[in-house]
C-alpha atoms as a PDB file:
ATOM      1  CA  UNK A   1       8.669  29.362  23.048  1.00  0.00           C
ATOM      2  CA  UNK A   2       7.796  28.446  19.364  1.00  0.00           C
ATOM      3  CA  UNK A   3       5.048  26.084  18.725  1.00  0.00           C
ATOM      4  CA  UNK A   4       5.923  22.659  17.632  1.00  0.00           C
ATOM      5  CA  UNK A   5       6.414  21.716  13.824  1.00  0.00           C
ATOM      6  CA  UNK A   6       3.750  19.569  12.389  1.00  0.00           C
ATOM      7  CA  UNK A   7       4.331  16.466  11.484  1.00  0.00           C
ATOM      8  CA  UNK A   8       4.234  16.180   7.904  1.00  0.00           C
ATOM      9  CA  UNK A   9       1.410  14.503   5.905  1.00  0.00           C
ATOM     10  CA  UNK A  10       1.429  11.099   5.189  1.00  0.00           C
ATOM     11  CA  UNK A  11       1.120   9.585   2.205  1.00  0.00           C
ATOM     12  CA  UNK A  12      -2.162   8.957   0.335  1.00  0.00           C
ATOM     13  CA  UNK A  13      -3.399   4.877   1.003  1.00  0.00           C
ATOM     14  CA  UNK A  14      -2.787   3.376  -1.767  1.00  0.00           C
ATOM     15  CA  UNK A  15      -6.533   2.695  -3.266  1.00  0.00           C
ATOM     16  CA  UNK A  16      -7.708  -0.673  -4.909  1.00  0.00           C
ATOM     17  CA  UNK A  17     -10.780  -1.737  -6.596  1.00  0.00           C
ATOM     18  CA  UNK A  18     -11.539  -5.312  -6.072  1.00  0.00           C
ATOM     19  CA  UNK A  19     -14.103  -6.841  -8.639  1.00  0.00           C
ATOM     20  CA  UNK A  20     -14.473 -10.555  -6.967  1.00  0.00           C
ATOM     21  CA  UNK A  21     -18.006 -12.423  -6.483  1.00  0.00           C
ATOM     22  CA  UNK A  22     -17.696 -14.960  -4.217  1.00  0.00           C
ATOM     23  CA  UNK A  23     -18.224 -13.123  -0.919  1.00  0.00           C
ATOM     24  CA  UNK A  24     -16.295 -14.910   1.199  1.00  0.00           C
ATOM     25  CA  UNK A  25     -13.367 -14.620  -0.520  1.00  0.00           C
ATOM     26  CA  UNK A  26     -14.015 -10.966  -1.229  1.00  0.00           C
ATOM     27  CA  UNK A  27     -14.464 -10.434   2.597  1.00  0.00           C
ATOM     28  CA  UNK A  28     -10.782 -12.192   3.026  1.00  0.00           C
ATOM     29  CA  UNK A  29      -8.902 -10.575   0.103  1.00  0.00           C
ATOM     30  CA  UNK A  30     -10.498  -7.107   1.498  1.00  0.00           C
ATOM     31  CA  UNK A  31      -9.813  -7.341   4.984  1.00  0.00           C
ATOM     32  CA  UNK A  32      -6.181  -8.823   3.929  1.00  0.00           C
ATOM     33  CA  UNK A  33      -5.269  -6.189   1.739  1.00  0.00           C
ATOM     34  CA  UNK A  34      -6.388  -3.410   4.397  1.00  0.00           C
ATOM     35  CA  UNK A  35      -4.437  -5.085   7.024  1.00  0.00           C
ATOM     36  CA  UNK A  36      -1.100  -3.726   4.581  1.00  0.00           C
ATOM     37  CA  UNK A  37      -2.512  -0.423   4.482  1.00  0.00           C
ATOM     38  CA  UNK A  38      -4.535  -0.335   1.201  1.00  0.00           C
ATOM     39  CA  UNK A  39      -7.849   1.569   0.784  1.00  0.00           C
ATOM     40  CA  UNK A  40     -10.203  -1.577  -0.806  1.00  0.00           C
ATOM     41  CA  UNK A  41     -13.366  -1.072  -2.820  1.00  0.00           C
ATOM     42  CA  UNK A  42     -15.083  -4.135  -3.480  1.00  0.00           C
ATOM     43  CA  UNK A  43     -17.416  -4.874  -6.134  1.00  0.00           C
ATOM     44  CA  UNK A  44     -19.638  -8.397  -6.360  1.00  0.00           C
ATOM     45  CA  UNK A  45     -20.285  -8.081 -10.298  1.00  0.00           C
ATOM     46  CA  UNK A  46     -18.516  -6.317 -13.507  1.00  0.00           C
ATOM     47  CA  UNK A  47     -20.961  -3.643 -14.269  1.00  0.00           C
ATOM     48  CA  UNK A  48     -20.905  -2.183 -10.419  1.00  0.00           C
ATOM     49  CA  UNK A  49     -16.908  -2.408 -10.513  1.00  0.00           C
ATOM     50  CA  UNK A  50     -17.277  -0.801 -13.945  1.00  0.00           C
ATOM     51  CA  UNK A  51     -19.681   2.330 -11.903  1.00  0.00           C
ATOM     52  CA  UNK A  52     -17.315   2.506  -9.455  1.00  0.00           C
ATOM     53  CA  UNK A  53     -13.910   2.791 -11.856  1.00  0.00           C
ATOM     54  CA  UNK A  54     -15.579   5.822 -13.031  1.00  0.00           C
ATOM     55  CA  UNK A  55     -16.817   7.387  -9.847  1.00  0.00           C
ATOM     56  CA  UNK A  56     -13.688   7.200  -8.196  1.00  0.00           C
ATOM     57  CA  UNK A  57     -10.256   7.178  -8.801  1.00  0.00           C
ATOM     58  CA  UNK A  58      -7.699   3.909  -8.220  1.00  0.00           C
ATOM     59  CA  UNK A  59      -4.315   2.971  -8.086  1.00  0.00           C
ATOM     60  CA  UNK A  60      -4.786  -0.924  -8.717  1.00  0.00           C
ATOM     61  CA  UNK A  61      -7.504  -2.755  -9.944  1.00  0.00           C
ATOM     62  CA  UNK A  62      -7.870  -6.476  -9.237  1.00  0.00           C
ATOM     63  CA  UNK A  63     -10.626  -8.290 -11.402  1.00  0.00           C
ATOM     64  CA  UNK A  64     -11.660 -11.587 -11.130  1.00  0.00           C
ATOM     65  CA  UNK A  65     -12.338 -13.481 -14.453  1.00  0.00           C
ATOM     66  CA  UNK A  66     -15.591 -15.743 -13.939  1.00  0.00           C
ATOM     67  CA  UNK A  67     -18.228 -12.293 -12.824  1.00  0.00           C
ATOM     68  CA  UNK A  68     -21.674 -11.946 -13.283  1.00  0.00           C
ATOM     69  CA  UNK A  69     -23.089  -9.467 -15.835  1.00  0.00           C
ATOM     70  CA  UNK A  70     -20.005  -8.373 -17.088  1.00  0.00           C
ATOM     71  CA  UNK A  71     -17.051 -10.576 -16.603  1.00  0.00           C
ATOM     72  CA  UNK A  72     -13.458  -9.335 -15.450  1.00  0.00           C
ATOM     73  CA  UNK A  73     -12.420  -9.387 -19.404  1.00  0.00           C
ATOM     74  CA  UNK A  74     -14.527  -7.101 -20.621  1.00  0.00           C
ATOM     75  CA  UNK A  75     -14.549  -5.126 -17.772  1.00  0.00           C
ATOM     76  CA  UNK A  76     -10.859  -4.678 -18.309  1.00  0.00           C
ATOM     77  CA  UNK A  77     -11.537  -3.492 -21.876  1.00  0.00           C
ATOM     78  CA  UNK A  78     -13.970  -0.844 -20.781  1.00  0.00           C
ATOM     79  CA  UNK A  79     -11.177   0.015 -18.004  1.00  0.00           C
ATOM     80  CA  UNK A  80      -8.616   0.305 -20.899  1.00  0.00           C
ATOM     81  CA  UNK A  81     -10.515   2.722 -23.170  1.00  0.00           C
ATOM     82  CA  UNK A  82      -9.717   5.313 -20.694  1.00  0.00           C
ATOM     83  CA  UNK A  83      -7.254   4.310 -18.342  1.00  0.00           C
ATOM     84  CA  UNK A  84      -3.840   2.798 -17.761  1.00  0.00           C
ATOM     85  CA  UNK A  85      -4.365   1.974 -14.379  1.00  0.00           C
ATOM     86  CA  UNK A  86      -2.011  -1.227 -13.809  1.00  0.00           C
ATOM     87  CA  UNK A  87      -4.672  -4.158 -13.725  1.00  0.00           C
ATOM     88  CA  UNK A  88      -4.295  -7.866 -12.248  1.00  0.00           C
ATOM     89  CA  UNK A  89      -6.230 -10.466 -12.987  1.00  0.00           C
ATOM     90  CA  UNK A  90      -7.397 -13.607 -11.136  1.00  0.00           C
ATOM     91  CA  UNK A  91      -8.220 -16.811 -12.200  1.00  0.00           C
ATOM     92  CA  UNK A  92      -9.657 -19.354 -10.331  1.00  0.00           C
ATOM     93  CA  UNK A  93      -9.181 -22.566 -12.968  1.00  0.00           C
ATOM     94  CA  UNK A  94      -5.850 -20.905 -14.256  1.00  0.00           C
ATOM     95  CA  UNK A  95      -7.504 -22.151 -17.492  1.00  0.00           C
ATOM     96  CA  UNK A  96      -4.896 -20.912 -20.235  1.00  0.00           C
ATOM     97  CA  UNK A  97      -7.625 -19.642 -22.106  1.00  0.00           C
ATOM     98  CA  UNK A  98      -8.864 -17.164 -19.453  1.00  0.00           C
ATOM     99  CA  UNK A  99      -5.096 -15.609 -18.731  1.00  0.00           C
ATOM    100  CA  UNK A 100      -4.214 -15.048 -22.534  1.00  0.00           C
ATOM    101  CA  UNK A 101      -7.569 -13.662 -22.873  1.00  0.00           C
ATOM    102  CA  UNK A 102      -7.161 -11.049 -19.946  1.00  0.00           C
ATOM    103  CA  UNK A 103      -3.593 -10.382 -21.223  1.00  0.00           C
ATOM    104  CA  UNK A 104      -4.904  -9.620 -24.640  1.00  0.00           C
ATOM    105  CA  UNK A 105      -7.649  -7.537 -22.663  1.00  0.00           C
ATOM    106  CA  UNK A 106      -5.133  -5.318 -20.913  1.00  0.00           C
ATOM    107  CA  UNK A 107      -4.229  -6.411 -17.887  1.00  0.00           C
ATOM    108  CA  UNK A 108      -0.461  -6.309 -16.530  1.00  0.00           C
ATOM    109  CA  UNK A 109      -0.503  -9.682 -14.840  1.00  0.00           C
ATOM    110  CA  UNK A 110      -2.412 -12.594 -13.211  1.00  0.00           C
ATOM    111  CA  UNK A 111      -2.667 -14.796 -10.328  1.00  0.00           C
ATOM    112  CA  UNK A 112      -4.595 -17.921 -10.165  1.00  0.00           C
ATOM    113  CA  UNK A 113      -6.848 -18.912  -7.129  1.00  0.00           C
ATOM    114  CA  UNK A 114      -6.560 -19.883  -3.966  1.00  0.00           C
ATOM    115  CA  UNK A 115      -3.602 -17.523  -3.820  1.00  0.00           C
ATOM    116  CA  UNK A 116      -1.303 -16.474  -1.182  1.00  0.00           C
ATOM    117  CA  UNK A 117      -1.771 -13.014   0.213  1.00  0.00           C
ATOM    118  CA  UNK A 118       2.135 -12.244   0.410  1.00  0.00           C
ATOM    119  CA  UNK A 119       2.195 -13.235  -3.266  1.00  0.00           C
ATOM    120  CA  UNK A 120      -1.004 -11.490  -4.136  1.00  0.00           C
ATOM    121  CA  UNK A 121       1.024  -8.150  -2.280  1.00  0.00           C
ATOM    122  CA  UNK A 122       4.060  -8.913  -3.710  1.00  0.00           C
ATOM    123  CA  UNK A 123       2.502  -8.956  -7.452  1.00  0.00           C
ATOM    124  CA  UNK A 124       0.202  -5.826  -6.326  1.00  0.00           C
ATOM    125  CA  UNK A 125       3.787  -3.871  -5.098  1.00  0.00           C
ATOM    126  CA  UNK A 126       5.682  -4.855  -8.755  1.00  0.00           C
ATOM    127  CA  UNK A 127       2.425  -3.053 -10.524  1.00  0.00           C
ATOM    128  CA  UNK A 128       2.789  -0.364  -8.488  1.00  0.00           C
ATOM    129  CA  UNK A 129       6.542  -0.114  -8.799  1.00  0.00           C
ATOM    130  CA  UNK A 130       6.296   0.007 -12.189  1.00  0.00           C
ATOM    131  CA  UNK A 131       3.058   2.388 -12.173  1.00  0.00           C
ATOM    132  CA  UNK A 132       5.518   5.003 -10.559  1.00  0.00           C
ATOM    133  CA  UNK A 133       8.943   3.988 -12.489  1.00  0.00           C
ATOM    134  CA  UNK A 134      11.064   7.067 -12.476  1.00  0.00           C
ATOM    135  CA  UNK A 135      14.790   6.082 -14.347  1.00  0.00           C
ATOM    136  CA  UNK A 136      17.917   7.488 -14.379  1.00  0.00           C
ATOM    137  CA  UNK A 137      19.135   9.612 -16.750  1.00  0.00           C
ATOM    138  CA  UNK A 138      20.826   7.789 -19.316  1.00  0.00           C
ATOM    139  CA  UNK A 139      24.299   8.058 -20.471  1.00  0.00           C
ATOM    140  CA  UNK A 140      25.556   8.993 -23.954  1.00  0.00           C
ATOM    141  CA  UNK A 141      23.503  10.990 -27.115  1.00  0.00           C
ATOM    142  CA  UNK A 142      21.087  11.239 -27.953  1.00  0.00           C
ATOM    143  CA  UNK A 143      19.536   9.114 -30.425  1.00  0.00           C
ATOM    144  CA  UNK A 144      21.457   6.092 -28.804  1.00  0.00           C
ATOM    145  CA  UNK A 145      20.393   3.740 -26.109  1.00  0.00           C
ATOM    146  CA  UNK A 146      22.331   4.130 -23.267  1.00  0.00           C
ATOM    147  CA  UNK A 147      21.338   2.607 -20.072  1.00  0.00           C
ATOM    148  CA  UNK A 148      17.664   3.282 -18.882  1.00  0.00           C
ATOM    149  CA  UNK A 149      18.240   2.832 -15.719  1.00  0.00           C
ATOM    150  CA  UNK A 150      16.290   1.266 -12.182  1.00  0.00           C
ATOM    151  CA  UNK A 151      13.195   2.338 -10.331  1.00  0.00           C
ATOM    152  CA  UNK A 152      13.898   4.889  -8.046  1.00  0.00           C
ATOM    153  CA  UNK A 153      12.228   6.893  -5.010  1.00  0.00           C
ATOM    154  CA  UNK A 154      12.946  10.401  -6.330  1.00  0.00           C
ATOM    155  CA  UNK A 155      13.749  10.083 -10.445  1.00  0.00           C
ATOM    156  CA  UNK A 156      14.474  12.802 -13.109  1.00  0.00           C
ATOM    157  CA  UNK A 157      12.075  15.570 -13.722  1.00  0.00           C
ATOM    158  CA  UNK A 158      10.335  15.730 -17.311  1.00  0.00           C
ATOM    159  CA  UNK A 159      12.918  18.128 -18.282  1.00  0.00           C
ATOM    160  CA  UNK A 160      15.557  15.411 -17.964  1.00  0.00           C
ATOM    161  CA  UNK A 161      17.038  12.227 -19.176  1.00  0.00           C
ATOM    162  CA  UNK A 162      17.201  11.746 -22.610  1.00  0.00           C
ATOM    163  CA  UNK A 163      15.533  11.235 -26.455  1.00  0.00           C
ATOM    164  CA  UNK A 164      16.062   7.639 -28.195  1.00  0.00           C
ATOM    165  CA  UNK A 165      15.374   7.237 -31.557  1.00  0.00           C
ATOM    166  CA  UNK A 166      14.456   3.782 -33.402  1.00  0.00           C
ATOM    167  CA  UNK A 167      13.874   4.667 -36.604  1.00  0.00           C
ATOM    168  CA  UNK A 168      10.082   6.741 -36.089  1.00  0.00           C
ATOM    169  CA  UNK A 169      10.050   5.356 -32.549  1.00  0.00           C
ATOM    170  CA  UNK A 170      11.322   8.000 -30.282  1.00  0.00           C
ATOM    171  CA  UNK A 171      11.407   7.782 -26.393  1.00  0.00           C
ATOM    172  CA  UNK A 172      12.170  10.540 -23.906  1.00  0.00           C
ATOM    173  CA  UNK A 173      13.841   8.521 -21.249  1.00  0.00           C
ATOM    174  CA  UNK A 174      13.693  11.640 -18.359  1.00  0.00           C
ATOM    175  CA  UNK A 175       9.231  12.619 -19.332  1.00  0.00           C
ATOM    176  CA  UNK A 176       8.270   8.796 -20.621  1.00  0.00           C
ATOM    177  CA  UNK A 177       6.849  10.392 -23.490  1.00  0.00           C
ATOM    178  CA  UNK A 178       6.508   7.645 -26.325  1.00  0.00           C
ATOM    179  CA  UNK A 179       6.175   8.766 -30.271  1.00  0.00           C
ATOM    180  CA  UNK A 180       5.710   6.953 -33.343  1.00  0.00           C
ATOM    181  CA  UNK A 181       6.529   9.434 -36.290  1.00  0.00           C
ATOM    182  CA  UNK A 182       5.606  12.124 -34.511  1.00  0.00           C
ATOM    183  CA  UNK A 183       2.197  10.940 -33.041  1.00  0.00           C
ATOM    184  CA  UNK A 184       2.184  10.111 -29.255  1.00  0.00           C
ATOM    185  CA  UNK A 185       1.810   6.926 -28.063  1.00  0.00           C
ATOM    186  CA  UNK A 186      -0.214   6.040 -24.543  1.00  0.00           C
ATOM    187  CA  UNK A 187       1.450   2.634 -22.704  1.00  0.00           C
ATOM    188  CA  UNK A 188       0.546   0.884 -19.584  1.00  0.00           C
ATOM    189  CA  UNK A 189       3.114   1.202 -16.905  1.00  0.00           C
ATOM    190  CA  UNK A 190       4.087  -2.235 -18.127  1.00  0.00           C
ATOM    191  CA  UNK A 191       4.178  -1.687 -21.504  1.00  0.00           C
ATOM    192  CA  UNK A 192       6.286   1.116 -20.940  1.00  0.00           C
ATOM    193  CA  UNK A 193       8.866  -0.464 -18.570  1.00  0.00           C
ATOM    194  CA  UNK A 194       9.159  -3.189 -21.280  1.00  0.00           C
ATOM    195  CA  UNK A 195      10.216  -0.725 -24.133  1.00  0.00           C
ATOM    196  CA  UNK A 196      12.812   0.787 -21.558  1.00  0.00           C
ATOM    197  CA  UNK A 197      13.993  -2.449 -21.176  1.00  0.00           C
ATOM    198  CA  UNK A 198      13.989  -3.016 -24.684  1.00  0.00           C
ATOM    199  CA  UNK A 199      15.757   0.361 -25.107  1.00  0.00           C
ATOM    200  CA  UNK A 200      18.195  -0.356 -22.562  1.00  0.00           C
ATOM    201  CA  UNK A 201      19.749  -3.139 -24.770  1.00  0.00           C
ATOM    202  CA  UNK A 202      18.627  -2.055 -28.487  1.00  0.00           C
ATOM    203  CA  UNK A 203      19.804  -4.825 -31.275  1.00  0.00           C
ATOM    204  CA  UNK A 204      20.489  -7.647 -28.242  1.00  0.00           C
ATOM    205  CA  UNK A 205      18.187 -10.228 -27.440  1.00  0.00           C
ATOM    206  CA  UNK A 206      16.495 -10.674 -24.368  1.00  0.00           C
ATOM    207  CA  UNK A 207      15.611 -13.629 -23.027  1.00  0.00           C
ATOM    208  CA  UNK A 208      11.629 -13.918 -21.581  1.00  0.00           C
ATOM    209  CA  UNK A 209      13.487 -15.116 -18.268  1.00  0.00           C
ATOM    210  CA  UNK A 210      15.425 -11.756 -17.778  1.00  0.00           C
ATOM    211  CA  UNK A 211      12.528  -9.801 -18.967  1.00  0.00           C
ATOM    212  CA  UNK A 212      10.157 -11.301 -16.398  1.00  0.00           C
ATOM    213  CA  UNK A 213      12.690 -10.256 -13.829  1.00  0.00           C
ATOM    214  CA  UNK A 214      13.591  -7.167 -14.955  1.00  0.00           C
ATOM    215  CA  UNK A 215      10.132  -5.711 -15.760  1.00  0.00           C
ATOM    216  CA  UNK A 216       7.826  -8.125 -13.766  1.00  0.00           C
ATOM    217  CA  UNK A 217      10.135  -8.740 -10.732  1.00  0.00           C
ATOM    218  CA  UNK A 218       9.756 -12.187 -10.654  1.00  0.00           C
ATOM    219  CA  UNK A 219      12.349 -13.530  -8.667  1.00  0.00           C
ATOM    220  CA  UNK A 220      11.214 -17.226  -9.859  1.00  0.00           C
ATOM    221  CA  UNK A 221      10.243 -18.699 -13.467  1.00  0.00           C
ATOM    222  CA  UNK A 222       6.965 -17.002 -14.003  1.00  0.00           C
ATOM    223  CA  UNK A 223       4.619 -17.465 -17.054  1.00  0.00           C
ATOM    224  CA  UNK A 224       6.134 -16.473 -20.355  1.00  0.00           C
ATOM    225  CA  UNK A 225       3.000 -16.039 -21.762  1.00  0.00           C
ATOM    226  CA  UNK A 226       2.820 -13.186 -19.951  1.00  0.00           C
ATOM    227  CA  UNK A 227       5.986 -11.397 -21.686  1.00  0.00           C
ATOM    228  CA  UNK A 228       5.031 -13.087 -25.013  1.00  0.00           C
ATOM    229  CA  UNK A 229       1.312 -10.910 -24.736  1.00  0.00           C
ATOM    230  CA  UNK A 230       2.320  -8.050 -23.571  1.00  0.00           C
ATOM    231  CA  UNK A 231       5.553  -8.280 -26.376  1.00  0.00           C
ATOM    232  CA  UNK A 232       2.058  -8.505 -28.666  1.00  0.00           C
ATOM    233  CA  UNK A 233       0.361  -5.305 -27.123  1.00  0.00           C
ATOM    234  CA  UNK A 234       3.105  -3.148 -27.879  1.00  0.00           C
ATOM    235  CA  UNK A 235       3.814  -4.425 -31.469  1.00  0.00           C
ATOM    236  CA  UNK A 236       0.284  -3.222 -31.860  1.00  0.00           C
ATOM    237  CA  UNK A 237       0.980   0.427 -30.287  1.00  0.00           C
ATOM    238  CA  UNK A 238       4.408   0.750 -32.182  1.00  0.00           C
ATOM    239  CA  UNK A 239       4.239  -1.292 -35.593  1.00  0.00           C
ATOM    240  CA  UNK A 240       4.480  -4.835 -35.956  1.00  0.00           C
ATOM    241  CA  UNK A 241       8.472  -5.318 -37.212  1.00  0.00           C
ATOM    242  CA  UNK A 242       9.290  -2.889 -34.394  1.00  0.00           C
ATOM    243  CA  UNK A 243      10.370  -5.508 -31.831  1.00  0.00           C
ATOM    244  CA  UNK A 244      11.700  -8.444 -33.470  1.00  0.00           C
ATOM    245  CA  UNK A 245      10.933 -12.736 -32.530  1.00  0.00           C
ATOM    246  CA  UNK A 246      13.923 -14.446 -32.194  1.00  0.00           C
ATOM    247  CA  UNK A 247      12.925 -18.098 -32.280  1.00  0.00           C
ATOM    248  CA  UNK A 248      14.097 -19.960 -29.376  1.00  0.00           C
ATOM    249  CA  UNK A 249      15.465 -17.225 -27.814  1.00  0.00           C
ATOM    250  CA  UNK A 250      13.129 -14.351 -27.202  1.00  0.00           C
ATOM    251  CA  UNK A 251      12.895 -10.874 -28.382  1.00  0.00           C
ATOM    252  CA  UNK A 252      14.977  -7.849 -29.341  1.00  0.00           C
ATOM    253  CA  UNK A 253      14.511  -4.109 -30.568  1.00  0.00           C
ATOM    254  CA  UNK A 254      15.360  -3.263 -33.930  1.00  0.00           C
ATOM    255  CA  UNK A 255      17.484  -0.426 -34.249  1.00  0.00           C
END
């Protein structure tokens, strides 16, 4: 009689570092978050999240704003110098000032305090989504935009998809791999789903509604400012007249 199969492996927890000082609220957000299955590392102040960012390896960070020693800002600066980990931010005054300041930083998205732990899971799931975007392969030649395609399970391998061009912007839809004359280009999972997006629809303007659905999954009128700064982050990475403003309207990419 032949021995039973093993069951196969599961998959890795999902890890998250959580960077939050008030202790009661780290206690909830922890014992939340592990009650969905995520691994949680907590942290009371910026410089021991900072240690443990580079001791151990994450999936998700979550930094508060308002921290002691270093705040969630610049600890989301030091983060970025080495890593695009997907990054959300909290805020507990959901002062303007603090949320275009951690955009600017970095970070993918926010939330602002007290928040709901299905929407803090929902926006944690969307980062991860995109952290792990696979699309399509897209149709026609290359050196068009076709269609870039949805999120999916099991995607194209590296060898696939296909090679954009924008002028010295090139994208390989199938291996993600961003260029700009020749020189790679490193983008957030964010940051990169936004250029697909842009690619998907080259020389038609998208409005900051369809983008925060399509590359944020809001499924409700979220915060443009949070398209509008990370539209700013990548004009930085790929040249400034790359993606162009169209007032009253929102944004399109230059062919």
């Amino acid at each position: 009689m032949s021995s039973p199969t093993p069951a196969p492996a599961s998959p890795r927890p999902v890890r998250v570092l959580l960077v939050e000082d008030d202790e009661l609220m780290r206690r909830s957000f922890t014992v939340s978050l592990e009650r969905y299955g995520y691994t949680v590392r907590a942290a009371a102040d910026g410089l021991t999240g900072l240690e443990s960012f580079r001791d151990e390896d994450f999936d998700l960070l979550i930094l508060d704003v308002m921290l002691p020693g270093l705040d969630g800002i610049g600890l989301c600066r030091k983060v970025r110098e080495s890593s695009l980990v997907p990054v959300l931010m909290m805020s507990a005054r959901g002062d303007g000032l603090d949320i275009v300041a951690g955009l600017e930083a970095g970070a993918d998205d926010y939330v602002v305090k007290p928040v709901d732990t299905n929407v803090l899971v929902a926006r944690i799931r969307s980062l991860l989504r995109r952290a792990t975007y696979a699309p399509a392969p897209a149709a026609g030649h290359a050196g068009h935009a076709g269609h870039a395609g949805q999120a999916t399970a099991g995607g194209p391998g590296p060898s696939e998809g296909e090679l954009l061009a924008f002028g010295d912007l090139t994208l390989h839809t199938g291996g993600l791999d961003v260029a700009v004359g020749g020189t790679p280009v490193a983008l957030t999972p964010t940051e990169l789903k936004l250029l697909l997006e842009f690619a998907a629809h080259p020389g038609i303007v998208l409005e900051r509604h369809t983008l925060l659905r399509n590359v944020w999954d809001y499924g409700w009128d979220g915060d443009s400012r949070v398209v509008d700064l990370c539209v700013q982050r990548l004009r930085g990475k790929l040249g400034r007249d790359r993606i162009e403003t169209v007032r009253g309207f929102g944004y399109k990419l230059r062919r």
